[in-house]
N, C-alpha and C. Protein backbone atom coordinates (compact mmCIF):
# COMPACT_ATOMS: atom_id res chain seq x y z
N UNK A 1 -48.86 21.52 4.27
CA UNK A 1 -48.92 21.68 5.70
C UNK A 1 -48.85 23.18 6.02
N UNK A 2 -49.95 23.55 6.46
CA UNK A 2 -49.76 24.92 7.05
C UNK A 2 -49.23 25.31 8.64
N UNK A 3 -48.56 26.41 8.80
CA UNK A 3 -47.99 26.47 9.86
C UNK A 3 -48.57 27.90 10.88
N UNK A 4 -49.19 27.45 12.00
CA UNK A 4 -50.41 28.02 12.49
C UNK A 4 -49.82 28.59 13.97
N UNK A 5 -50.31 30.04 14.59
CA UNK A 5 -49.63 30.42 15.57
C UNK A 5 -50.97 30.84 16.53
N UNK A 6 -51.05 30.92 17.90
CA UNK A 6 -52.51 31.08 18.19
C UNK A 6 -52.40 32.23 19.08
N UNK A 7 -52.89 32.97 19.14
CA UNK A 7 -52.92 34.18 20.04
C UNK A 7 -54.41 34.33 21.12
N UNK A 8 -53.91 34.23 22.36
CA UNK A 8 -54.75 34.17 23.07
C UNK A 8 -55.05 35.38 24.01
N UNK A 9 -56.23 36.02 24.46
CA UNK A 9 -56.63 37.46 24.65
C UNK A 9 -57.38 36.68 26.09
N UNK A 10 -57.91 36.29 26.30
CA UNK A 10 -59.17 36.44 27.31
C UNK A 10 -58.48 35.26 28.18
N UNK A 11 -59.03 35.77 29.90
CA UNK A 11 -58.59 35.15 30.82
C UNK A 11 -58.85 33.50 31.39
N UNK A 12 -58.51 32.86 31.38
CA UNK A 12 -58.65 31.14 31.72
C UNK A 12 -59.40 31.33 32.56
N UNK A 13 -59.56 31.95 33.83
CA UNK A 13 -60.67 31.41 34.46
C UNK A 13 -62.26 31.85 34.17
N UNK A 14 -62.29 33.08 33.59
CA UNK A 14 -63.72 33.37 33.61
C UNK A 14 -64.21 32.89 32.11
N UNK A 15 -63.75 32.15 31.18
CA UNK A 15 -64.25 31.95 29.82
C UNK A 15 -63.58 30.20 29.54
N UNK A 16 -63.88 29.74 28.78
CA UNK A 16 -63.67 28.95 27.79
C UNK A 16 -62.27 29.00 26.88
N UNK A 17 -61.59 29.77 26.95
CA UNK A 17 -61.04 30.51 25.96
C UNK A 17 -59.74 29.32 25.74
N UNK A 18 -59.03 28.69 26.64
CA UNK A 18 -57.78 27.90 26.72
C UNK A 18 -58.60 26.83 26.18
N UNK A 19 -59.63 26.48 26.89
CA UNK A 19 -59.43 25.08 26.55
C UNK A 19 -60.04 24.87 24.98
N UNK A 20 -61.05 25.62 24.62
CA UNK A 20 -61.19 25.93 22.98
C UNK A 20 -59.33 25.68 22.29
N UNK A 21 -58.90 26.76 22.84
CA UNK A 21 -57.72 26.56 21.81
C UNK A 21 -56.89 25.33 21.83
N UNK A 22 -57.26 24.73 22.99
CA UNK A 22 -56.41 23.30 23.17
C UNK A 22 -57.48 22.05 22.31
N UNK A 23 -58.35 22.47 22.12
CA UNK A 23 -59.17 21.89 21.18
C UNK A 23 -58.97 21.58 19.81
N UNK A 24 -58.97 23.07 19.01
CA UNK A 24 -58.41 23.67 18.23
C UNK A 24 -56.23 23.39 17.91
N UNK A 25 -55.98 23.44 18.80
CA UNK A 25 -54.67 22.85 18.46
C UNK A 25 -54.53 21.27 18.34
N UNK A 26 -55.01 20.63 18.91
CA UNK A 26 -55.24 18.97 18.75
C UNK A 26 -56.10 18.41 17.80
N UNK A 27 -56.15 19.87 17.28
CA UNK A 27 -57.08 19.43 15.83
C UNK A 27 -56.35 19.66 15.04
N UNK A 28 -55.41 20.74 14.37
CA UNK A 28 -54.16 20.77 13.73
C UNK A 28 -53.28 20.11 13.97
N UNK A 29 -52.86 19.69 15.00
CA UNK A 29 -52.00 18.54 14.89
C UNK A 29 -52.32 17.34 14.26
N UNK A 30 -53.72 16.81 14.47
CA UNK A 30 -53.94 15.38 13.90
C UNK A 30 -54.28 15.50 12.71
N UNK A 31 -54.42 16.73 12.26
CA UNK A 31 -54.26 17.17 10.56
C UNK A 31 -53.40 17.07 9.71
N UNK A 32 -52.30 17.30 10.51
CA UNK A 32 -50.99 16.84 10.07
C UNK A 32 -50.03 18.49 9.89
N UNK A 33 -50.71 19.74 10.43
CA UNK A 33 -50.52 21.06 10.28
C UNK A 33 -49.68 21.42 11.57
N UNK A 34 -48.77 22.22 11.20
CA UNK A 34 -47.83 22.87 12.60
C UNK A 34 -48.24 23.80 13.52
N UNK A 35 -48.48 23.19 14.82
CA UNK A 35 -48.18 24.89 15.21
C UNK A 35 -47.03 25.02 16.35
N UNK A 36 -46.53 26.26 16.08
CA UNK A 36 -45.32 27.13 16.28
C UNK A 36 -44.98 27.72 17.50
N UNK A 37 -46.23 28.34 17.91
CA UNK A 37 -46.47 29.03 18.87
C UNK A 37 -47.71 29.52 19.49
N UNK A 38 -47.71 29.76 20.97
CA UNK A 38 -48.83 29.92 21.35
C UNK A 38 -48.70 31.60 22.08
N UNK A 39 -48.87 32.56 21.99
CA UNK A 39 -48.89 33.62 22.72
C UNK A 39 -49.79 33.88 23.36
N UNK A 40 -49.45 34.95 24.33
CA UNK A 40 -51.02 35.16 25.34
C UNK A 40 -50.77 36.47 26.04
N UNK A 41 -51.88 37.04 25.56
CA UNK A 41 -51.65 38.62 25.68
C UNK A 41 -53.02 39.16 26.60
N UNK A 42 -53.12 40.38 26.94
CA UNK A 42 -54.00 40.76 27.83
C UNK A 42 -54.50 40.24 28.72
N UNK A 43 -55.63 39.90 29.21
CA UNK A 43 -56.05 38.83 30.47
C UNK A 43 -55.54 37.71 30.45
N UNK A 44 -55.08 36.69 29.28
CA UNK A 44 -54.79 35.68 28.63
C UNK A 44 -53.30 35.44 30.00
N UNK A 45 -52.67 36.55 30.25
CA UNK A 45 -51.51 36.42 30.89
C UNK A 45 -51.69 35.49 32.16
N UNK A 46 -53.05 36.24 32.94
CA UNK A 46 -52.92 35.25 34.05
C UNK A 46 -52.91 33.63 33.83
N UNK A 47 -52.78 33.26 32.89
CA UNK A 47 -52.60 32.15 32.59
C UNK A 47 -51.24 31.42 33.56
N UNK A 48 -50.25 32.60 33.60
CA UNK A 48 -49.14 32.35 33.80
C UNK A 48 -49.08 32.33 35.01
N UNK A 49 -49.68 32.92 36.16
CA UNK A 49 -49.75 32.48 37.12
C UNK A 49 -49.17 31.32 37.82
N UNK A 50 -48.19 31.45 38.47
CA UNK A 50 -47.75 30.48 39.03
C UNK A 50 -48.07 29.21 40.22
N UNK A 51 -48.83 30.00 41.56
CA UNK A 51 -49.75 29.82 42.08
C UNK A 51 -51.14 30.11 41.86
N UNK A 52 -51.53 28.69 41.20
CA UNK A 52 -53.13 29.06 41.35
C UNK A 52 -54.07 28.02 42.36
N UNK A 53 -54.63 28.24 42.61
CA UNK A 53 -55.22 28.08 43.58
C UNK A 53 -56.83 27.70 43.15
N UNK A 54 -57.32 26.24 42.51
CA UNK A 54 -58.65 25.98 42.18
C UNK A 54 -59.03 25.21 43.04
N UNK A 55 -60.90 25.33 42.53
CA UNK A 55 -61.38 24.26 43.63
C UNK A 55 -61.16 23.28 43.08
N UNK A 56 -61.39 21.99 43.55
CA UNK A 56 -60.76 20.75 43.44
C UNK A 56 -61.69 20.33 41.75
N UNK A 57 -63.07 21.06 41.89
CA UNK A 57 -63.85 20.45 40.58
C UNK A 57 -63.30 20.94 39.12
N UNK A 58 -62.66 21.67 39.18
CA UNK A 58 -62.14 22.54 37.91
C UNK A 58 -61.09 22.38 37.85
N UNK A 59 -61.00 22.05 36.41
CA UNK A 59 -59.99 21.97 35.70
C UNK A 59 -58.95 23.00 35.24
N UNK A 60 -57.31 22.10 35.61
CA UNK A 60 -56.49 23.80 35.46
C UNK A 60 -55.93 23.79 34.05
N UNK A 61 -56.90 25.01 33.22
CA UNK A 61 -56.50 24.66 31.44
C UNK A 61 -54.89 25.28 31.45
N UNK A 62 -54.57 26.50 32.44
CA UNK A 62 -53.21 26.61 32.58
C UNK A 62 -52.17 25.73 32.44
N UNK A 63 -52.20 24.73 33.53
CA UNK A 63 -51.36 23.34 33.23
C UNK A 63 -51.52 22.48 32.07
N UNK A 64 -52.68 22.39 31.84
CA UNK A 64 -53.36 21.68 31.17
C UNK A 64 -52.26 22.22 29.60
N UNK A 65 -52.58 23.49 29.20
CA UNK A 65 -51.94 24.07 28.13
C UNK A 65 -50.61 24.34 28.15
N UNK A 66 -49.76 24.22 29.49
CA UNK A 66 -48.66 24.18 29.77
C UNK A 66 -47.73 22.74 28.95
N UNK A 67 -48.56 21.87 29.70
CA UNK A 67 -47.94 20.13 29.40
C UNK A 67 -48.27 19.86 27.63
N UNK A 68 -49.06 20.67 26.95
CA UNK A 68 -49.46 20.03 25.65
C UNK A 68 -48.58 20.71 24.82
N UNK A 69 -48.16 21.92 25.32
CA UNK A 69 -47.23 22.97 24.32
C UNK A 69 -45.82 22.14 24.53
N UNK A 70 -45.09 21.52 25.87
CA UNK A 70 -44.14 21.08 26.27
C UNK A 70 -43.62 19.51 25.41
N UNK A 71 -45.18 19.19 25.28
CA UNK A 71 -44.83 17.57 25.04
C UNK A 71 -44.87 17.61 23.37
N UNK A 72 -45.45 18.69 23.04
CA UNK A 72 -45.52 18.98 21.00
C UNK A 72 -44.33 19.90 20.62
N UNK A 73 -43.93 20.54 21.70
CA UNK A 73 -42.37 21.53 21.47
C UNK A 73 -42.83 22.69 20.95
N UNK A 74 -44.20 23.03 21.32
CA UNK A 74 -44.82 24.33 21.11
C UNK A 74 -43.89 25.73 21.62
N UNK A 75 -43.88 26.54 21.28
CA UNK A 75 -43.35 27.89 22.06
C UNK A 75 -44.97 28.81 22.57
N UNK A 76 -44.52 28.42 24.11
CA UNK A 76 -45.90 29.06 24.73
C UNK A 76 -45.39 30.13 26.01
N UNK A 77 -45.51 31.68 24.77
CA UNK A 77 -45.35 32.79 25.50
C UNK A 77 -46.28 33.88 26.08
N UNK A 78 -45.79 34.44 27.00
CA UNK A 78 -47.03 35.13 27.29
C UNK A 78 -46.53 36.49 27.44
N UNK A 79 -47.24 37.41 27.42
CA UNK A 79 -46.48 39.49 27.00
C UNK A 79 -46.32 39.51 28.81
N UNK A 80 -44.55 39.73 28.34
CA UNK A 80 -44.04 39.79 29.88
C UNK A 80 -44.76 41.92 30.47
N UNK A 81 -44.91 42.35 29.54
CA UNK A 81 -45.78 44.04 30.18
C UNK A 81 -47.08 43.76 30.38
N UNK A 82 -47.56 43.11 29.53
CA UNK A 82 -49.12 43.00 30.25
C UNK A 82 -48.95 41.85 31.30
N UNK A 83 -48.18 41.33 31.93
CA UNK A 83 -48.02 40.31 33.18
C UNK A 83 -47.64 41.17 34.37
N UNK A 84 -46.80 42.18 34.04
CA UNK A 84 -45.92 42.90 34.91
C UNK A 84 -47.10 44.09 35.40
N UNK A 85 -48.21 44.45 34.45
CA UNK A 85 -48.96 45.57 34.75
C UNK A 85 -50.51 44.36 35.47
N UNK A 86 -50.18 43.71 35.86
CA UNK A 86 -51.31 43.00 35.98
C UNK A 86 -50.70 41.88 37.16
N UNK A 87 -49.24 42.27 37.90
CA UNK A 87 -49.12 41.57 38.69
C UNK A 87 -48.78 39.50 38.94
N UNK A 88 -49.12 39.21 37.90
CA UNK A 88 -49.15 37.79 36.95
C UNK A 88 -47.37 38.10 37.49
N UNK A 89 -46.38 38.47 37.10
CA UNK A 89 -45.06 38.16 37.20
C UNK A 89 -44.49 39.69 37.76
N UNK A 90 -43.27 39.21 38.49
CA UNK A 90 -42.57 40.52 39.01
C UNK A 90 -41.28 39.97 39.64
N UNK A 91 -40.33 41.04 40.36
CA UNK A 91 -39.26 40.44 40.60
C UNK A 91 -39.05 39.30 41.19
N UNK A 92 -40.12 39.95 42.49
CA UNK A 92 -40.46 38.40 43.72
C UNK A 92 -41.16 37.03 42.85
N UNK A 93 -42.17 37.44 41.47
CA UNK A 93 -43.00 36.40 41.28
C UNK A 93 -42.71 35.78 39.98
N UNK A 94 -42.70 35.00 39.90
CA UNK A 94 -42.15 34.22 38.93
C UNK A 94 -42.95 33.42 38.02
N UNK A 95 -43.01 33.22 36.30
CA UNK A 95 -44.33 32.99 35.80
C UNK A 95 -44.21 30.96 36.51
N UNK A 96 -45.43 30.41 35.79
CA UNK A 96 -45.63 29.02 35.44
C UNK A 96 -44.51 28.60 34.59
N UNK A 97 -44.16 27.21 35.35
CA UNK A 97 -43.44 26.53 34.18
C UNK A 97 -43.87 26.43 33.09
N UNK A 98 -42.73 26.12 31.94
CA UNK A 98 -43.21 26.29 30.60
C UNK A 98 -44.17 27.54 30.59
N UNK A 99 -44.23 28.88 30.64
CA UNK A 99 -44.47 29.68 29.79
C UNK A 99 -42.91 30.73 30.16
N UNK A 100 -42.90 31.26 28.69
CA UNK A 100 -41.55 31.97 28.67
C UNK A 100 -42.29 33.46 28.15
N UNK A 101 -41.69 34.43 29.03
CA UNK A 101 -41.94 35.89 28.98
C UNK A 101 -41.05 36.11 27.20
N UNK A 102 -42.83 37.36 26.93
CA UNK A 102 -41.53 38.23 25.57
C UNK A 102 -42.38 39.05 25.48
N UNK A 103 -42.06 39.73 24.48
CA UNK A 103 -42.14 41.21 24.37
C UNK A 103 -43.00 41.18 23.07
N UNK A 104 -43.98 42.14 22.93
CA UNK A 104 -44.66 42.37 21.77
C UNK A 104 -43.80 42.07 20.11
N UNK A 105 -42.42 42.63 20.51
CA UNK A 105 -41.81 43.13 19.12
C UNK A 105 -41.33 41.68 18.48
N UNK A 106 -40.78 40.53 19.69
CA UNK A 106 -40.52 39.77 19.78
C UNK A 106 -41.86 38.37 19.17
N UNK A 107 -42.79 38.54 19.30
CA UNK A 107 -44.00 37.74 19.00
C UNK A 107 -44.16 38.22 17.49
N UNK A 108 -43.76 39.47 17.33
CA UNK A 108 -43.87 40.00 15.63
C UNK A 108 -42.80 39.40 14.83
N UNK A 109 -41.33 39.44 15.60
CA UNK A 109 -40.33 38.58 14.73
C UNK A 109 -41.06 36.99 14.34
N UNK A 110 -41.59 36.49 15.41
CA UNK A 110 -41.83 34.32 15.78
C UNK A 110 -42.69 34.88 14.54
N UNK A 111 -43.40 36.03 14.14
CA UNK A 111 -44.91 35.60 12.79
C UNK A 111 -44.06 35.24 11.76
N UNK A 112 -42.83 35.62 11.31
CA UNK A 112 -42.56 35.65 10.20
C UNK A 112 -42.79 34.01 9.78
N UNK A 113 -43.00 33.10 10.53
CA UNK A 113 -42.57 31.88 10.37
C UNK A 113 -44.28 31.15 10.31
N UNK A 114 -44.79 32.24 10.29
CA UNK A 114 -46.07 31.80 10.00
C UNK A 114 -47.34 32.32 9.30
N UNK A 115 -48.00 30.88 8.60
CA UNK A 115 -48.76 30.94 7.72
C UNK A 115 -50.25 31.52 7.87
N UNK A 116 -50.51 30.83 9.32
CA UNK A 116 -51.86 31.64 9.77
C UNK A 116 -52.31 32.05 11.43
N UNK A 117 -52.19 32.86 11.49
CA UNK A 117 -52.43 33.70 12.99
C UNK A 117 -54.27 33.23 13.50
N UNK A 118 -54.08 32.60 14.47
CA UNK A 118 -55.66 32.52 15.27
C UNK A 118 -55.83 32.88 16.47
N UNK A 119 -56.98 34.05 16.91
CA UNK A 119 -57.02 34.40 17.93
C UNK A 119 -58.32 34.11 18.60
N UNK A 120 -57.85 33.72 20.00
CA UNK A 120 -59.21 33.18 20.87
C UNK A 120 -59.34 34.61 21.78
């Protein structure tokens, strides 16, 4: 069993990028392979967004990736400086449930515990 961590770069609404990896993670799971953690760095942050605001036809992969990390006991973090420089979180604003703010150095400690790093 390999134990798999996914790092996510590009923003949920203008790409594909979440729901690929929610693809991709429900495919390691039924493999019988771990994964650990989900991070989300650069555009990836607005993920965290608390208020979002879609049209009714689109799907929110935010929640969507929120409830799948929650219900598998995933750790789904997102880089509390690239949120803070990008407005995504601040004193007044507060991220999405289930995602928990950390710090670059902090996402380098969670690797030790893992076998293979994938980035969308």
């Amino acid at each position: 069993m390999t134990r798999f961590a996914l790092f996510i770069t590009s923003a949920s609404f203008n790409s594909q990028t979440i729901s690929s990896a929610l693809v991709f993670a429900n495919a390691l799971l039924e493999a019988g392979h771990q994964l650990k953690q989900v991070f989300l760095y650069q555009d990836a942050v607005y993920a965290a967004l608390q208020h979002i605001d879609l049209p009714s036809d689109e799907f929110n992969h935010s929640l969507l990736l929120s409830r799948f990390c929650q219900q598998h006991a995933i750790g789904l973090h997102y880089c509390i400086t690239a949120a803070e420089k990008r407005g995504v979180v601040s004193n007044e604003l507060a991220a999405q449930q289930g995602y928990m703010a950390t710090g670059l150095a902090e996402f380098a400690i969670l690797l030790e515990d893992i076998d293979k790093l994938v980035q969308f």
